[in-house]
C-alpha atoms as a PDB file:
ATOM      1  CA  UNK A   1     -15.540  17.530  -5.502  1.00  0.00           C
ATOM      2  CA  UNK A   2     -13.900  14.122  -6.713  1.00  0.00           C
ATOM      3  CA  UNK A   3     -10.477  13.802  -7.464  1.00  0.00           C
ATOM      4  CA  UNK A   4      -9.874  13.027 -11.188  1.00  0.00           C
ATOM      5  CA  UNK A   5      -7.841   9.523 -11.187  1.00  0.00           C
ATOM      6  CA  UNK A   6      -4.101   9.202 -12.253  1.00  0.00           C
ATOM      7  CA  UNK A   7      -4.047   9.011 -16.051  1.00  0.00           C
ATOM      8  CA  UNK A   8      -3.685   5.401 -16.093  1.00  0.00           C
ATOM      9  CA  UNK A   9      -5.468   3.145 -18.719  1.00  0.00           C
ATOM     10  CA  UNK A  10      -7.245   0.001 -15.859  1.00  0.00           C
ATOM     11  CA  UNK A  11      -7.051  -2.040 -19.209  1.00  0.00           C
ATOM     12  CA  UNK A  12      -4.816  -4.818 -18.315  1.00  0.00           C
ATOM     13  CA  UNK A  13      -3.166  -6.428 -21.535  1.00  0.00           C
ATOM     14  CA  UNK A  14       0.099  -8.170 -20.585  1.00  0.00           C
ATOM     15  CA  UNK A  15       1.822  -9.361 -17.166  1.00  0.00           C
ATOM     16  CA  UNK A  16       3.854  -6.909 -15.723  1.00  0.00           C
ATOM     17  CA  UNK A  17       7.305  -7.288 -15.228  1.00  0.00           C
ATOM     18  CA  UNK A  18       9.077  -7.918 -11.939  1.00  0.00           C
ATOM     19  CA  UNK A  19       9.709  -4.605  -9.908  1.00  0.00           C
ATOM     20  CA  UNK A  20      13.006  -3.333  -8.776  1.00  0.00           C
ATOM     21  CA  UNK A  21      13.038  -3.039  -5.105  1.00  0.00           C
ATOM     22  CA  UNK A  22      15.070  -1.307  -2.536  1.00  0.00           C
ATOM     23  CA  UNK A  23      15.515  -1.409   1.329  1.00  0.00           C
ATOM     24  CA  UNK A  24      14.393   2.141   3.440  1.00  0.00           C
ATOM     25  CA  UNK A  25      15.109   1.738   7.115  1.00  0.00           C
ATOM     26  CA  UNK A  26      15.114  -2.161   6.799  1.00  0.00           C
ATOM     27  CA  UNK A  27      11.260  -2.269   4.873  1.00  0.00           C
ATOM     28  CA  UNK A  28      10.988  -3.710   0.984  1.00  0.00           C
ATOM     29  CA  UNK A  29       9.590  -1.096  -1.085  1.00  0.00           C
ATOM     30  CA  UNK A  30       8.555  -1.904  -4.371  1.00  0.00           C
ATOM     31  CA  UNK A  31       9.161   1.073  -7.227  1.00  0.00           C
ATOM     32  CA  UNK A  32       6.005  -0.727  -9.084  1.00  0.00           C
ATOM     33  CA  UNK A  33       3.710   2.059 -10.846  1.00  0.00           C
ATOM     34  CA  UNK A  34      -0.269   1.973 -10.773  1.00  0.00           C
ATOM     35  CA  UNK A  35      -0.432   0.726 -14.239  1.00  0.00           C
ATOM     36  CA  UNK A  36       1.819  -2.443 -13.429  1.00  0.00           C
ATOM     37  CA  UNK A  37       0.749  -2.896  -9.595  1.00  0.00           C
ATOM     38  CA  UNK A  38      -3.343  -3.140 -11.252  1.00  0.00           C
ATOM     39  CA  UNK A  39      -1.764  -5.678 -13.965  1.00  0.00           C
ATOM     40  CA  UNK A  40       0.153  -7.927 -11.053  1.00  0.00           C
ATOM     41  CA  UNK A  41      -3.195  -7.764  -8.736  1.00  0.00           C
ATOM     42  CA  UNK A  42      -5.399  -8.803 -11.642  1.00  0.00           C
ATOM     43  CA  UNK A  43      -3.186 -11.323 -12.528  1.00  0.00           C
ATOM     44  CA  UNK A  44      -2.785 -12.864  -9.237  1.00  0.00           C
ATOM     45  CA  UNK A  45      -6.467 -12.752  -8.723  1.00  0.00           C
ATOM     46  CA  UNK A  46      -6.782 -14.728 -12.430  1.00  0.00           C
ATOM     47  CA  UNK A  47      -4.486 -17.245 -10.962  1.00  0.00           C
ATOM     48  CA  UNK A  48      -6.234 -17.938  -8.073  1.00  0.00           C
ATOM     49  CA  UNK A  49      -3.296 -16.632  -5.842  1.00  0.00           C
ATOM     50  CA  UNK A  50      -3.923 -15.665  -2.088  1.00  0.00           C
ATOM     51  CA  UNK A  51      -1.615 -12.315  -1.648  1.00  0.00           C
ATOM     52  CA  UNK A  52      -1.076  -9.472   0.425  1.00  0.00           C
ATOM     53  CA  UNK A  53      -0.539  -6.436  -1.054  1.00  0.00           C
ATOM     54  CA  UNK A  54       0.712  -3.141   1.298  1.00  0.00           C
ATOM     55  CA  UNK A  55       1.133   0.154   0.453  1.00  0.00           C
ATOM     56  CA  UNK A  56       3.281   2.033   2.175  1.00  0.00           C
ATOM     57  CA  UNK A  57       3.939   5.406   4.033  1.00  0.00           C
ATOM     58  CA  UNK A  58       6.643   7.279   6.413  1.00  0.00           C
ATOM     59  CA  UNK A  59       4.034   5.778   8.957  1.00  0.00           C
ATOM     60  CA  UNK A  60       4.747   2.473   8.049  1.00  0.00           C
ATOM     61  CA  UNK A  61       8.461   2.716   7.671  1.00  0.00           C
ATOM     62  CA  UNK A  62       8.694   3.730  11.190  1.00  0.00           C
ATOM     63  CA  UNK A  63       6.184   1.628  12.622  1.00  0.00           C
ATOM     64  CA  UNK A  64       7.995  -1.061  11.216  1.00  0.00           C
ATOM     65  CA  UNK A  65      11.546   0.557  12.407  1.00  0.00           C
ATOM     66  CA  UNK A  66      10.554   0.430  15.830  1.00  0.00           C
ATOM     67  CA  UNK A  67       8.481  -3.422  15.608  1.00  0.00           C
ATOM     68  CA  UNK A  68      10.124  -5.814  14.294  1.00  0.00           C
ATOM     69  CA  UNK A  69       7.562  -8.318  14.393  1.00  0.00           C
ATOM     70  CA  UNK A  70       5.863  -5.287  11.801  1.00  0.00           C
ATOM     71  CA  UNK A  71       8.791  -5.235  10.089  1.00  0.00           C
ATOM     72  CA  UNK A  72       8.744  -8.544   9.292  1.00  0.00           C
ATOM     73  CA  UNK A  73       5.055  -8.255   8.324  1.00  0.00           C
ATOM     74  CA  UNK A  74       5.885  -5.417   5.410  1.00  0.00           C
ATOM     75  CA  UNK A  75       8.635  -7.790   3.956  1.00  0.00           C
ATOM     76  CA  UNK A  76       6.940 -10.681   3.925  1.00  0.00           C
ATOM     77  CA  UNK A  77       3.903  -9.212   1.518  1.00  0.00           C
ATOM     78  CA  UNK A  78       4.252 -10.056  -2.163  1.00  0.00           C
ATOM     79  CA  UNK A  79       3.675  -6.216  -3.006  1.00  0.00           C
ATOM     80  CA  UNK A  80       4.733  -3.136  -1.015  1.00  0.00           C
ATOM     81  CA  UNK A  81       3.968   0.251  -3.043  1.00  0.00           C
ATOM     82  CA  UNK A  82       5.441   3.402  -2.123  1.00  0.00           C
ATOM     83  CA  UNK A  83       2.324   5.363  -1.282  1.00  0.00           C
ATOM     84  CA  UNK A  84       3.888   8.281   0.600  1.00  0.00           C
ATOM     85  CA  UNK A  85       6.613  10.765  -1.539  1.00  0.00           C
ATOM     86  CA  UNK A  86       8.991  10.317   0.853  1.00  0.00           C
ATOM     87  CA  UNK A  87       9.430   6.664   0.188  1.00  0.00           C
ATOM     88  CA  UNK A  88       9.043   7.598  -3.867  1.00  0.00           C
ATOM     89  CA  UNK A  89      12.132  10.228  -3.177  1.00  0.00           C
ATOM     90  CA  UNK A  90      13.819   7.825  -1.106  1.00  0.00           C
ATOM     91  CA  UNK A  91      13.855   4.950  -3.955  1.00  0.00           C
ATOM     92  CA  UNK A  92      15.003   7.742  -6.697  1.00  0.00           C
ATOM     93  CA  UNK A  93      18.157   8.623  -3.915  1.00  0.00           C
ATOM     94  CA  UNK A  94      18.588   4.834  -3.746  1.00  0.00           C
ATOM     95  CA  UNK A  95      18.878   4.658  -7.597  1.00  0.00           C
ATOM     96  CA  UNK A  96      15.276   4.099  -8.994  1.00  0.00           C
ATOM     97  CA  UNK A  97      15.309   7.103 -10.753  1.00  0.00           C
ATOM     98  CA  UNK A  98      11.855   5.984 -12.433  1.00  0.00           C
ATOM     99  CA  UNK A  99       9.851   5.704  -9.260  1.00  0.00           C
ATOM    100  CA  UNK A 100       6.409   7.112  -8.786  1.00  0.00           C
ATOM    101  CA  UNK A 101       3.657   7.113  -6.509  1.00  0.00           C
ATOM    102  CA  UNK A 102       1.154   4.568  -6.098  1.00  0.00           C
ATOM    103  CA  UNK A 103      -1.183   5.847  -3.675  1.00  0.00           C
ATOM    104  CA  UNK A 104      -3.748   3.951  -2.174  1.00  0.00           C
ATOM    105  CA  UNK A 105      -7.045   5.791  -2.462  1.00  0.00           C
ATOM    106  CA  UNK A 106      -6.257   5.762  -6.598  1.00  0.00           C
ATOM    107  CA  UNK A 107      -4.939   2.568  -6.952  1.00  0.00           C
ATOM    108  CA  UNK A 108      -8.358   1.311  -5.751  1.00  0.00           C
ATOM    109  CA  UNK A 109     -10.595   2.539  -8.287  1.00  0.00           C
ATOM    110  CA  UNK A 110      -8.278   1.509 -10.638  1.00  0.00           C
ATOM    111  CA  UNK A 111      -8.152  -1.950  -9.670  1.00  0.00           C
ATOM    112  CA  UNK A 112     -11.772  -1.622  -9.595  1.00  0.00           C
ATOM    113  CA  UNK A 113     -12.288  -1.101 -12.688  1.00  0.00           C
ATOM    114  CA  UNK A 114      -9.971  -3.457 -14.166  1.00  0.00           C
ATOM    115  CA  UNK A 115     -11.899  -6.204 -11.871  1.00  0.00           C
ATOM    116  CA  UNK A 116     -14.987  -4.748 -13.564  1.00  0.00           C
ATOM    117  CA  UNK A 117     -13.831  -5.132 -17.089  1.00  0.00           C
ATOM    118  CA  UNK A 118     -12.440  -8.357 -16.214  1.00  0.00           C
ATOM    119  CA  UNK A 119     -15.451  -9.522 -13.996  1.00  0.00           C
ATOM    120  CA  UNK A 120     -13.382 -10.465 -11.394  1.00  0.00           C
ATOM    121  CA  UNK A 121     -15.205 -10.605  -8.160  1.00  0.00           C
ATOM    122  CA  UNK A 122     -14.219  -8.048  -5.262  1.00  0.00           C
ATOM    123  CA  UNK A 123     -15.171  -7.888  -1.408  1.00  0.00           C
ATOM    124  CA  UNK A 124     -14.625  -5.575   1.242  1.00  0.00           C
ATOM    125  CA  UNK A 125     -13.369  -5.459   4.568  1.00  0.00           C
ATOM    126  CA  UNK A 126     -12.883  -3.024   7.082  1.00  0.00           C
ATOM    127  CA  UNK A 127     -14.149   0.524   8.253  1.00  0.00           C
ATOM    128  CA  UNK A 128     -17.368   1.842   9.958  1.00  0.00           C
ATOM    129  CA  UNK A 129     -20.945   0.163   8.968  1.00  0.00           C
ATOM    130  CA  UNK A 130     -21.359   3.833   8.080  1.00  0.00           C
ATOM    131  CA  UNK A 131     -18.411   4.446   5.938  1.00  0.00           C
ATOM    132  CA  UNK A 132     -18.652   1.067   4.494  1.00  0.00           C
ATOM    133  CA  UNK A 133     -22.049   1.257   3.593  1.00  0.00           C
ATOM    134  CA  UNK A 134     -21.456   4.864   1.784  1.00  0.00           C
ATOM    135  CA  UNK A 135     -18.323   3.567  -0.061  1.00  0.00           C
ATOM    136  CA  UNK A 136     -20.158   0.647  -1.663  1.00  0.00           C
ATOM    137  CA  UNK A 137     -22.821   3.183  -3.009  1.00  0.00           C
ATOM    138  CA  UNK A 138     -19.728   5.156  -4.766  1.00  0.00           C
ATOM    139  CA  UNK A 139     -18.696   1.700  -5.957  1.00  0.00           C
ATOM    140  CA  UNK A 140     -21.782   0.610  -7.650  1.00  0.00           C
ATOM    141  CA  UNK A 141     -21.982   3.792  -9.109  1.00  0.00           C
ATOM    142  CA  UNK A 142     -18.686   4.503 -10.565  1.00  0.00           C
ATOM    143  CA  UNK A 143     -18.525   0.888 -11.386  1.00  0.00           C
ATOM    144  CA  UNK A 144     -21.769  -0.866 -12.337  1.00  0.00           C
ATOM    145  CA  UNK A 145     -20.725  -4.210 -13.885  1.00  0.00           C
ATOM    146  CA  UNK A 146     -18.511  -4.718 -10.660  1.00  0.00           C
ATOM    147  CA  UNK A 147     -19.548  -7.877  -8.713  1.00  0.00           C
ATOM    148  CA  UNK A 148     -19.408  -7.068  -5.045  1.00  0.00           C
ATOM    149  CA  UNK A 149     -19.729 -10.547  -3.347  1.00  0.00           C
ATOM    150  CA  UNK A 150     -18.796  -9.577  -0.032  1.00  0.00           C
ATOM    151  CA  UNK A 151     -18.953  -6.476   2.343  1.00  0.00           C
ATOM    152  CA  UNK A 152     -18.768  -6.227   5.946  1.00  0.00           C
ATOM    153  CA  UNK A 153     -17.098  -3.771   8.967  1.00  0.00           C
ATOM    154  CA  UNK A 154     -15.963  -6.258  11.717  1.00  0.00           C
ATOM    155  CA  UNK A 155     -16.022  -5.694  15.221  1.00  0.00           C
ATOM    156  CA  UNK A 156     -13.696  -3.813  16.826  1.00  0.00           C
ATOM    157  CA  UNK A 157     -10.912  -5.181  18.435  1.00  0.00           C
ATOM    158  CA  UNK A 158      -9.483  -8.798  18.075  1.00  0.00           C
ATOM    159  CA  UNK A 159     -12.124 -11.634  17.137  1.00  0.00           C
ATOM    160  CA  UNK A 160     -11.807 -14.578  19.080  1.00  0.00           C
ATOM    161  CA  UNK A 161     -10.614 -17.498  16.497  1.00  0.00           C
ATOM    162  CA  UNK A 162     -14.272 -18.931  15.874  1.00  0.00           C
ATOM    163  CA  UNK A 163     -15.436 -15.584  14.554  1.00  0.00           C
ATOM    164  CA  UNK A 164     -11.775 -15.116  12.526  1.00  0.00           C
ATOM    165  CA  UNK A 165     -12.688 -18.701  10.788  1.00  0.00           C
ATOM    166  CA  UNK A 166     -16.582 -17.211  10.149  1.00  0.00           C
ATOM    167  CA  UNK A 167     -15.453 -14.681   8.613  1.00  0.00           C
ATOM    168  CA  UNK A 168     -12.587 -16.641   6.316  1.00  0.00           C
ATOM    169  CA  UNK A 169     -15.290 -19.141   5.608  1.00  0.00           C
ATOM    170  CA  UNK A 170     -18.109 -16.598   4.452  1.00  0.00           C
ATOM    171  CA  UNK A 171     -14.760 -14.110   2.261  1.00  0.00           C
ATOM    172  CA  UNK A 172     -13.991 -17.835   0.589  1.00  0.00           C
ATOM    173  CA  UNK A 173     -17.546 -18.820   0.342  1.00  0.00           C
ATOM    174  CA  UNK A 174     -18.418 -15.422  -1.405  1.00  0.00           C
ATOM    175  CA  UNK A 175     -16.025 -16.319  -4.818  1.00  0.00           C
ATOM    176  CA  UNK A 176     -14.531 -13.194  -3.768  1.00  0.00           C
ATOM    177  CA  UNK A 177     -10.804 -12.452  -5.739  1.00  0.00           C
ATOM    178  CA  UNK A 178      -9.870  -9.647  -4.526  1.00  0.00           C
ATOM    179  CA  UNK A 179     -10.186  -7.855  -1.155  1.00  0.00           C
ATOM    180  CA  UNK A 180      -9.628  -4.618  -0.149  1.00  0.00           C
ATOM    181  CA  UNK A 181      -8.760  -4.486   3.433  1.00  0.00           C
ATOM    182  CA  UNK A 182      -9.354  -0.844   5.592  1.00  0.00           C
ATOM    183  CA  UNK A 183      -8.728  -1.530   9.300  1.00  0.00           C
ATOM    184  CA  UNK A 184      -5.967   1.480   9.463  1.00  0.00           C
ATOM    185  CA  UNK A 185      -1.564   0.607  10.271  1.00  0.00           C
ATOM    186  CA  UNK A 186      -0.240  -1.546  11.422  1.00  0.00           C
ATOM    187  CA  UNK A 187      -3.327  -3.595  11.918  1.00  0.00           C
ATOM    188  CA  UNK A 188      -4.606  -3.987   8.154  1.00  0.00           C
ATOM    189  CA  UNK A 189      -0.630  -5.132   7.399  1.00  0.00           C
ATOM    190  CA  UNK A 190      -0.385  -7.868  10.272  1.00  0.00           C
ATOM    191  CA  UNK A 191      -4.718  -8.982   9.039  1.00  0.00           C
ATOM    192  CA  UNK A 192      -3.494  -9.593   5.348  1.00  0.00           C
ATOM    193  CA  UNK A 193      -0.431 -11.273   6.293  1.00  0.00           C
ATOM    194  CA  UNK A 194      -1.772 -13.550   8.772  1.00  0.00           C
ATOM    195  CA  UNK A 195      -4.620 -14.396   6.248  1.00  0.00           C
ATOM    196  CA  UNK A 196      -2.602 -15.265   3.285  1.00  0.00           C
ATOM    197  CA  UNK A 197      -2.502 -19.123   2.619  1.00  0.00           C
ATOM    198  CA  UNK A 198      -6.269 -18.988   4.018  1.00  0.00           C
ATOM    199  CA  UNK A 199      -8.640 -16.428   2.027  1.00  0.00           C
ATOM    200  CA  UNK A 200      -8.326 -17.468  -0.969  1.00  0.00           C
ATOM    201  CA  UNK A 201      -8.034 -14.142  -2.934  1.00  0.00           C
ATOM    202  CA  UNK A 202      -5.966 -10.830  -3.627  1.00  0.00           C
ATOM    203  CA  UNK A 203      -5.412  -8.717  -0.282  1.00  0.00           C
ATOM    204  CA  UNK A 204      -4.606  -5.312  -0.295  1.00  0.00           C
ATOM    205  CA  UNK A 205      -4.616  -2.903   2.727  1.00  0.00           C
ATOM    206  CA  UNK A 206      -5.717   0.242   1.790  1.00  0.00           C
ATOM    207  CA  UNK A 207      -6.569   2.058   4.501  1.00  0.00           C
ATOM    208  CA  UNK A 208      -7.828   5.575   4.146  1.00  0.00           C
ATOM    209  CA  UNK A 209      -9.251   4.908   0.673  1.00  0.00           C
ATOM    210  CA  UNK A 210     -11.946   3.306   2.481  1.00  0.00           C
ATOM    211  CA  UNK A 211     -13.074   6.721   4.109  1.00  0.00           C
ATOM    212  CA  UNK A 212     -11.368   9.194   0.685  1.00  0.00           C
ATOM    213  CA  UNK A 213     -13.616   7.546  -1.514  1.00  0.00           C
ATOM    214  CA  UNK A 214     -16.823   7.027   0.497  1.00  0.00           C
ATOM    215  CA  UNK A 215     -16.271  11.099   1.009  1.00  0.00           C
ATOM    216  CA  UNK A 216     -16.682  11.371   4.609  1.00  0.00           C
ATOM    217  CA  UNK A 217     -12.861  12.482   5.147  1.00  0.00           C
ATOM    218  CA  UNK A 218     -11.196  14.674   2.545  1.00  0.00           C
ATOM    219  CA  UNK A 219      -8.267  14.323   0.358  1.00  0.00           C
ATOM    220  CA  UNK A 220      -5.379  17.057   0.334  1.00  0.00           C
ATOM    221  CA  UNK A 221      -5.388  19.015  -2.698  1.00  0.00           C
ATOM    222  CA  UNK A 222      -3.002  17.654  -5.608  1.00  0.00           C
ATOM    223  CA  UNK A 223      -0.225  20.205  -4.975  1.00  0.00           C
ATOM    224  CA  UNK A 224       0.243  19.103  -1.638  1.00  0.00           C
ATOM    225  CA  UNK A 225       0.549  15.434  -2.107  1.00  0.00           C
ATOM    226  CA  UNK A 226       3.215  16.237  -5.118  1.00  0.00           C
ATOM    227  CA  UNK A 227       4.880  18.263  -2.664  1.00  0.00           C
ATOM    228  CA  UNK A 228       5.030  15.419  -0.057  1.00  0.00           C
ATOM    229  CA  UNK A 229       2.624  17.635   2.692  1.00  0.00           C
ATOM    230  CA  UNK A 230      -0.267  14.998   2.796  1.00  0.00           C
ATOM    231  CA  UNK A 231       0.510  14.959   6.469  1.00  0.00           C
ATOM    232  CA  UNK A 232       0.596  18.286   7.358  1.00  0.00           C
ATOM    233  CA  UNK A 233      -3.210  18.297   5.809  1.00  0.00           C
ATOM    234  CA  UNK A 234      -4.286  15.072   7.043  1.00  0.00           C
ATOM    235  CA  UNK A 235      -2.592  16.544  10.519  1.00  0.00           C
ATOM    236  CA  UNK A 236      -4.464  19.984  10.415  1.00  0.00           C
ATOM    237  CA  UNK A 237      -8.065  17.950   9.835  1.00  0.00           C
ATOM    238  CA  UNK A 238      -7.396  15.488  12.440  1.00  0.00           C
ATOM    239  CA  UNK A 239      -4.982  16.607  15.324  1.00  0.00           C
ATOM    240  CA  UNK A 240      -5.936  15.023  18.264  1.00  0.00           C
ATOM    241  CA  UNK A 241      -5.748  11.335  16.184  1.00  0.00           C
ATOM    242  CA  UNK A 242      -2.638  12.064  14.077  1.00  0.00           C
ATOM    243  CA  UNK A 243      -0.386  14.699  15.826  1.00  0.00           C
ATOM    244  CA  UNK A 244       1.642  11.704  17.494  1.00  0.00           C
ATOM    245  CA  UNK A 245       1.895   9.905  14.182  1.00  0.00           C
ATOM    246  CA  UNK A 246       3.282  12.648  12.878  1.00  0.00           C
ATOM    247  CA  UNK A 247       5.249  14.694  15.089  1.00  0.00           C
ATOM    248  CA  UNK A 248       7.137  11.473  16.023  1.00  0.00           C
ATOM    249  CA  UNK A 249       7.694   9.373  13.250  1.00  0.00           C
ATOM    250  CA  UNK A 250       8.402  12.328  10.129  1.00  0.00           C
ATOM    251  CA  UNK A 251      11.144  13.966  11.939  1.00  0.00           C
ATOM    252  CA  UNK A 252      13.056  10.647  12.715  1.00  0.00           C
ATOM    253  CA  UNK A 253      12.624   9.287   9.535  1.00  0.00           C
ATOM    254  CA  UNK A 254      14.526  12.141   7.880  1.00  0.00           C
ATOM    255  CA  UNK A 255      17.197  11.359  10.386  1.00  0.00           C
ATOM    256  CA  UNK A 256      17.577   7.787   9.811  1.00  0.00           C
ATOM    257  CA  UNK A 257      17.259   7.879   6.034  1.00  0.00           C
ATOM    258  CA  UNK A 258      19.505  10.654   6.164  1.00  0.00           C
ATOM    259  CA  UNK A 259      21.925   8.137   8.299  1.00  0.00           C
ATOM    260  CA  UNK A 260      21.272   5.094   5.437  1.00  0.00           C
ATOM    261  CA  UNK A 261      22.076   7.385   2.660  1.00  0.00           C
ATOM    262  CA  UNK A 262      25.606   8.919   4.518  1.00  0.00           C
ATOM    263  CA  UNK A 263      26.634   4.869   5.021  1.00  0.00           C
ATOM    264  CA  UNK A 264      25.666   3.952   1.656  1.00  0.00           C
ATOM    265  CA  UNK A 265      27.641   6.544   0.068  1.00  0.00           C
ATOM    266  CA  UNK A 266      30.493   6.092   2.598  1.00  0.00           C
ATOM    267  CA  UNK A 267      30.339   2.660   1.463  1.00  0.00           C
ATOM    268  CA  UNK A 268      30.298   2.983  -2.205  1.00  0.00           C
ATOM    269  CA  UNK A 269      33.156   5.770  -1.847  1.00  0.00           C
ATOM    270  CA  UNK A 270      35.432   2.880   0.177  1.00  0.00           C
ATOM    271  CA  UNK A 271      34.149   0.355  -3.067  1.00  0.00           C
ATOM    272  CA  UNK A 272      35.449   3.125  -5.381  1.00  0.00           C
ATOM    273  CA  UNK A 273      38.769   4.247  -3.837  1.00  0.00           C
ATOM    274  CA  UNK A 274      40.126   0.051  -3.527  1.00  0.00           C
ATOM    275  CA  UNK A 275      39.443   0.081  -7.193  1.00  0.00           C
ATOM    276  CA  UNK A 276      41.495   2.756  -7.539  1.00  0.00           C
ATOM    277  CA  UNK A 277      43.897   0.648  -5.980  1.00  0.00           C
ATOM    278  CA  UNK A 278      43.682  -2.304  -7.383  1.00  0.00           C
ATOM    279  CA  UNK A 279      43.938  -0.971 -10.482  1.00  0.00           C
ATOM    280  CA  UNK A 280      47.025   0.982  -9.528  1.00  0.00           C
ATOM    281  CA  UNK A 281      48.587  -2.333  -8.058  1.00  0.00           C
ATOM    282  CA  UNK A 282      48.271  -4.236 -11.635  1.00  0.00           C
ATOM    283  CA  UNK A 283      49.512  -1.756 -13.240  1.00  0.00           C
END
């Protein structure tokens, strides 16, 4: 069964405003919502902008916590989303009390269907032949009016740079404006990144939407994801890929976050007591 999509108009009428942002373990998370993030892509793509988009999990966080050549990937995309409720409950501790999720197996079809009404041109990259081919038959069918110029599940592995420049050449050649990009963390991050300044369109790395909504991997029910248990589902359906993921980076990432939020509020407590001071001193 399909997952109804977030109650979200895809109707984009005005650009959306800038974000507020804050730093967990080190990465740039963006408290956008799905309505503004759709609005910002479309309007990028309208501009002619070449972006990179990222949405991001505890996976990413960590990955990036223990790279930091990835770390520096996350921060330097335009857009960073906080796909995972850990990062959404992490910006409300921080002091974005309005922060939701923007997850990104439903920001996709919403994007999609703005392109659609828009008729903005989209392309995709990434995934099995298999899973690719299914997920462009949802597409078409959710979405008719949607121009897909471009479609195609590269080789595994690194290409050597003649194939990389094929492939940049045949994305620009296509008209394509935006690109959704499923090659899995960290490699979909460093791919956008590294390709910004030469495809000429909207990037985003979206990972398991590629295989969510081409149906051949299932979704954890809705009360899980509000709870923040994604993983534990995604880690009872695929153990032998995920249990290291998992079993590594979740625990530590309550420990460090737990760490940034002890210093912060040390910090703000040492802000709040020379105040105290100062104002005593005056007076």
């Amino acid at each position: 069964m399909r997952r109804p999509l977030p109650a979200t108009s895809t109707k984009v009428t005005s650009a959306p405003s800038t974000p507020p942002s804050r730093w967990i373990l080190g990465v740039r998370v963006d408290a956008t919502s799905y309505r503004d993030a759709t609005a910002q892509v479309l309007r990028w793509a309208g501009d002619g902008g070449s972006r990179a988009v990222a949405v991001a999990t505890v996976n990413n966080v960590m990955e990036a916590h223990d790279d930091p050549s990835y770390l520096e990937v996350m921060n330097a995309a335009d857009l960073v989303t906080p796909d995972g409720m850990p990062l959404v409950w992490g910006l409300r501790r921080l002091g974005v009390a309005s922060a939701t999720r923007v997850y990104g197996p439903d920001l996709t079809p919403l994007v999609l269907a703005a392109a659609a009404d828009a008729g903005v041109e989209v392309g995709f990259y990434g995934s099995s032949p298999e899973v690719l081919s299914a997920l462009l038959d949802r597409v078409r069918a959710d979405h008719p009016s949607l121009e897909v110029v471009y479609a195609i599940s590269p080789p595994f592995g690194d290409l050597s740079p003649e194939e990389d420049a094929a492939i940049v050449d045949a994305i620009n050649a296509s008209g394509c404006r935006i690109l959704f990009v499923g090659l899995g963390c960290p490699r979909q991050e460093r791919w956008i990144v590294d390709h910004r300044g030469r495809v000429g369109a909207v990037m985003l790395g979206v990972g398991a939407a590629f295989d969510f909504l081409a149906g051949t991997k299932r979704q954890a029910p809705a009360v899980l994801q509000r709870a923040g248990l994604e993983w534990l589902f995604r880690l009872g359906t695929e153990p032998r890929r995920l249990w290291r993921r998992y079993l590594r980076h979740n625990p530590r990432f309550v420990v460090l976050f737990g760490r940034q939020l002890l210093r912060r509020d040390g910090a703000s407590e040492r802000a709040r007591r020379e105040r105290i001071l100062e104002a005593k001193e005056e007076t």
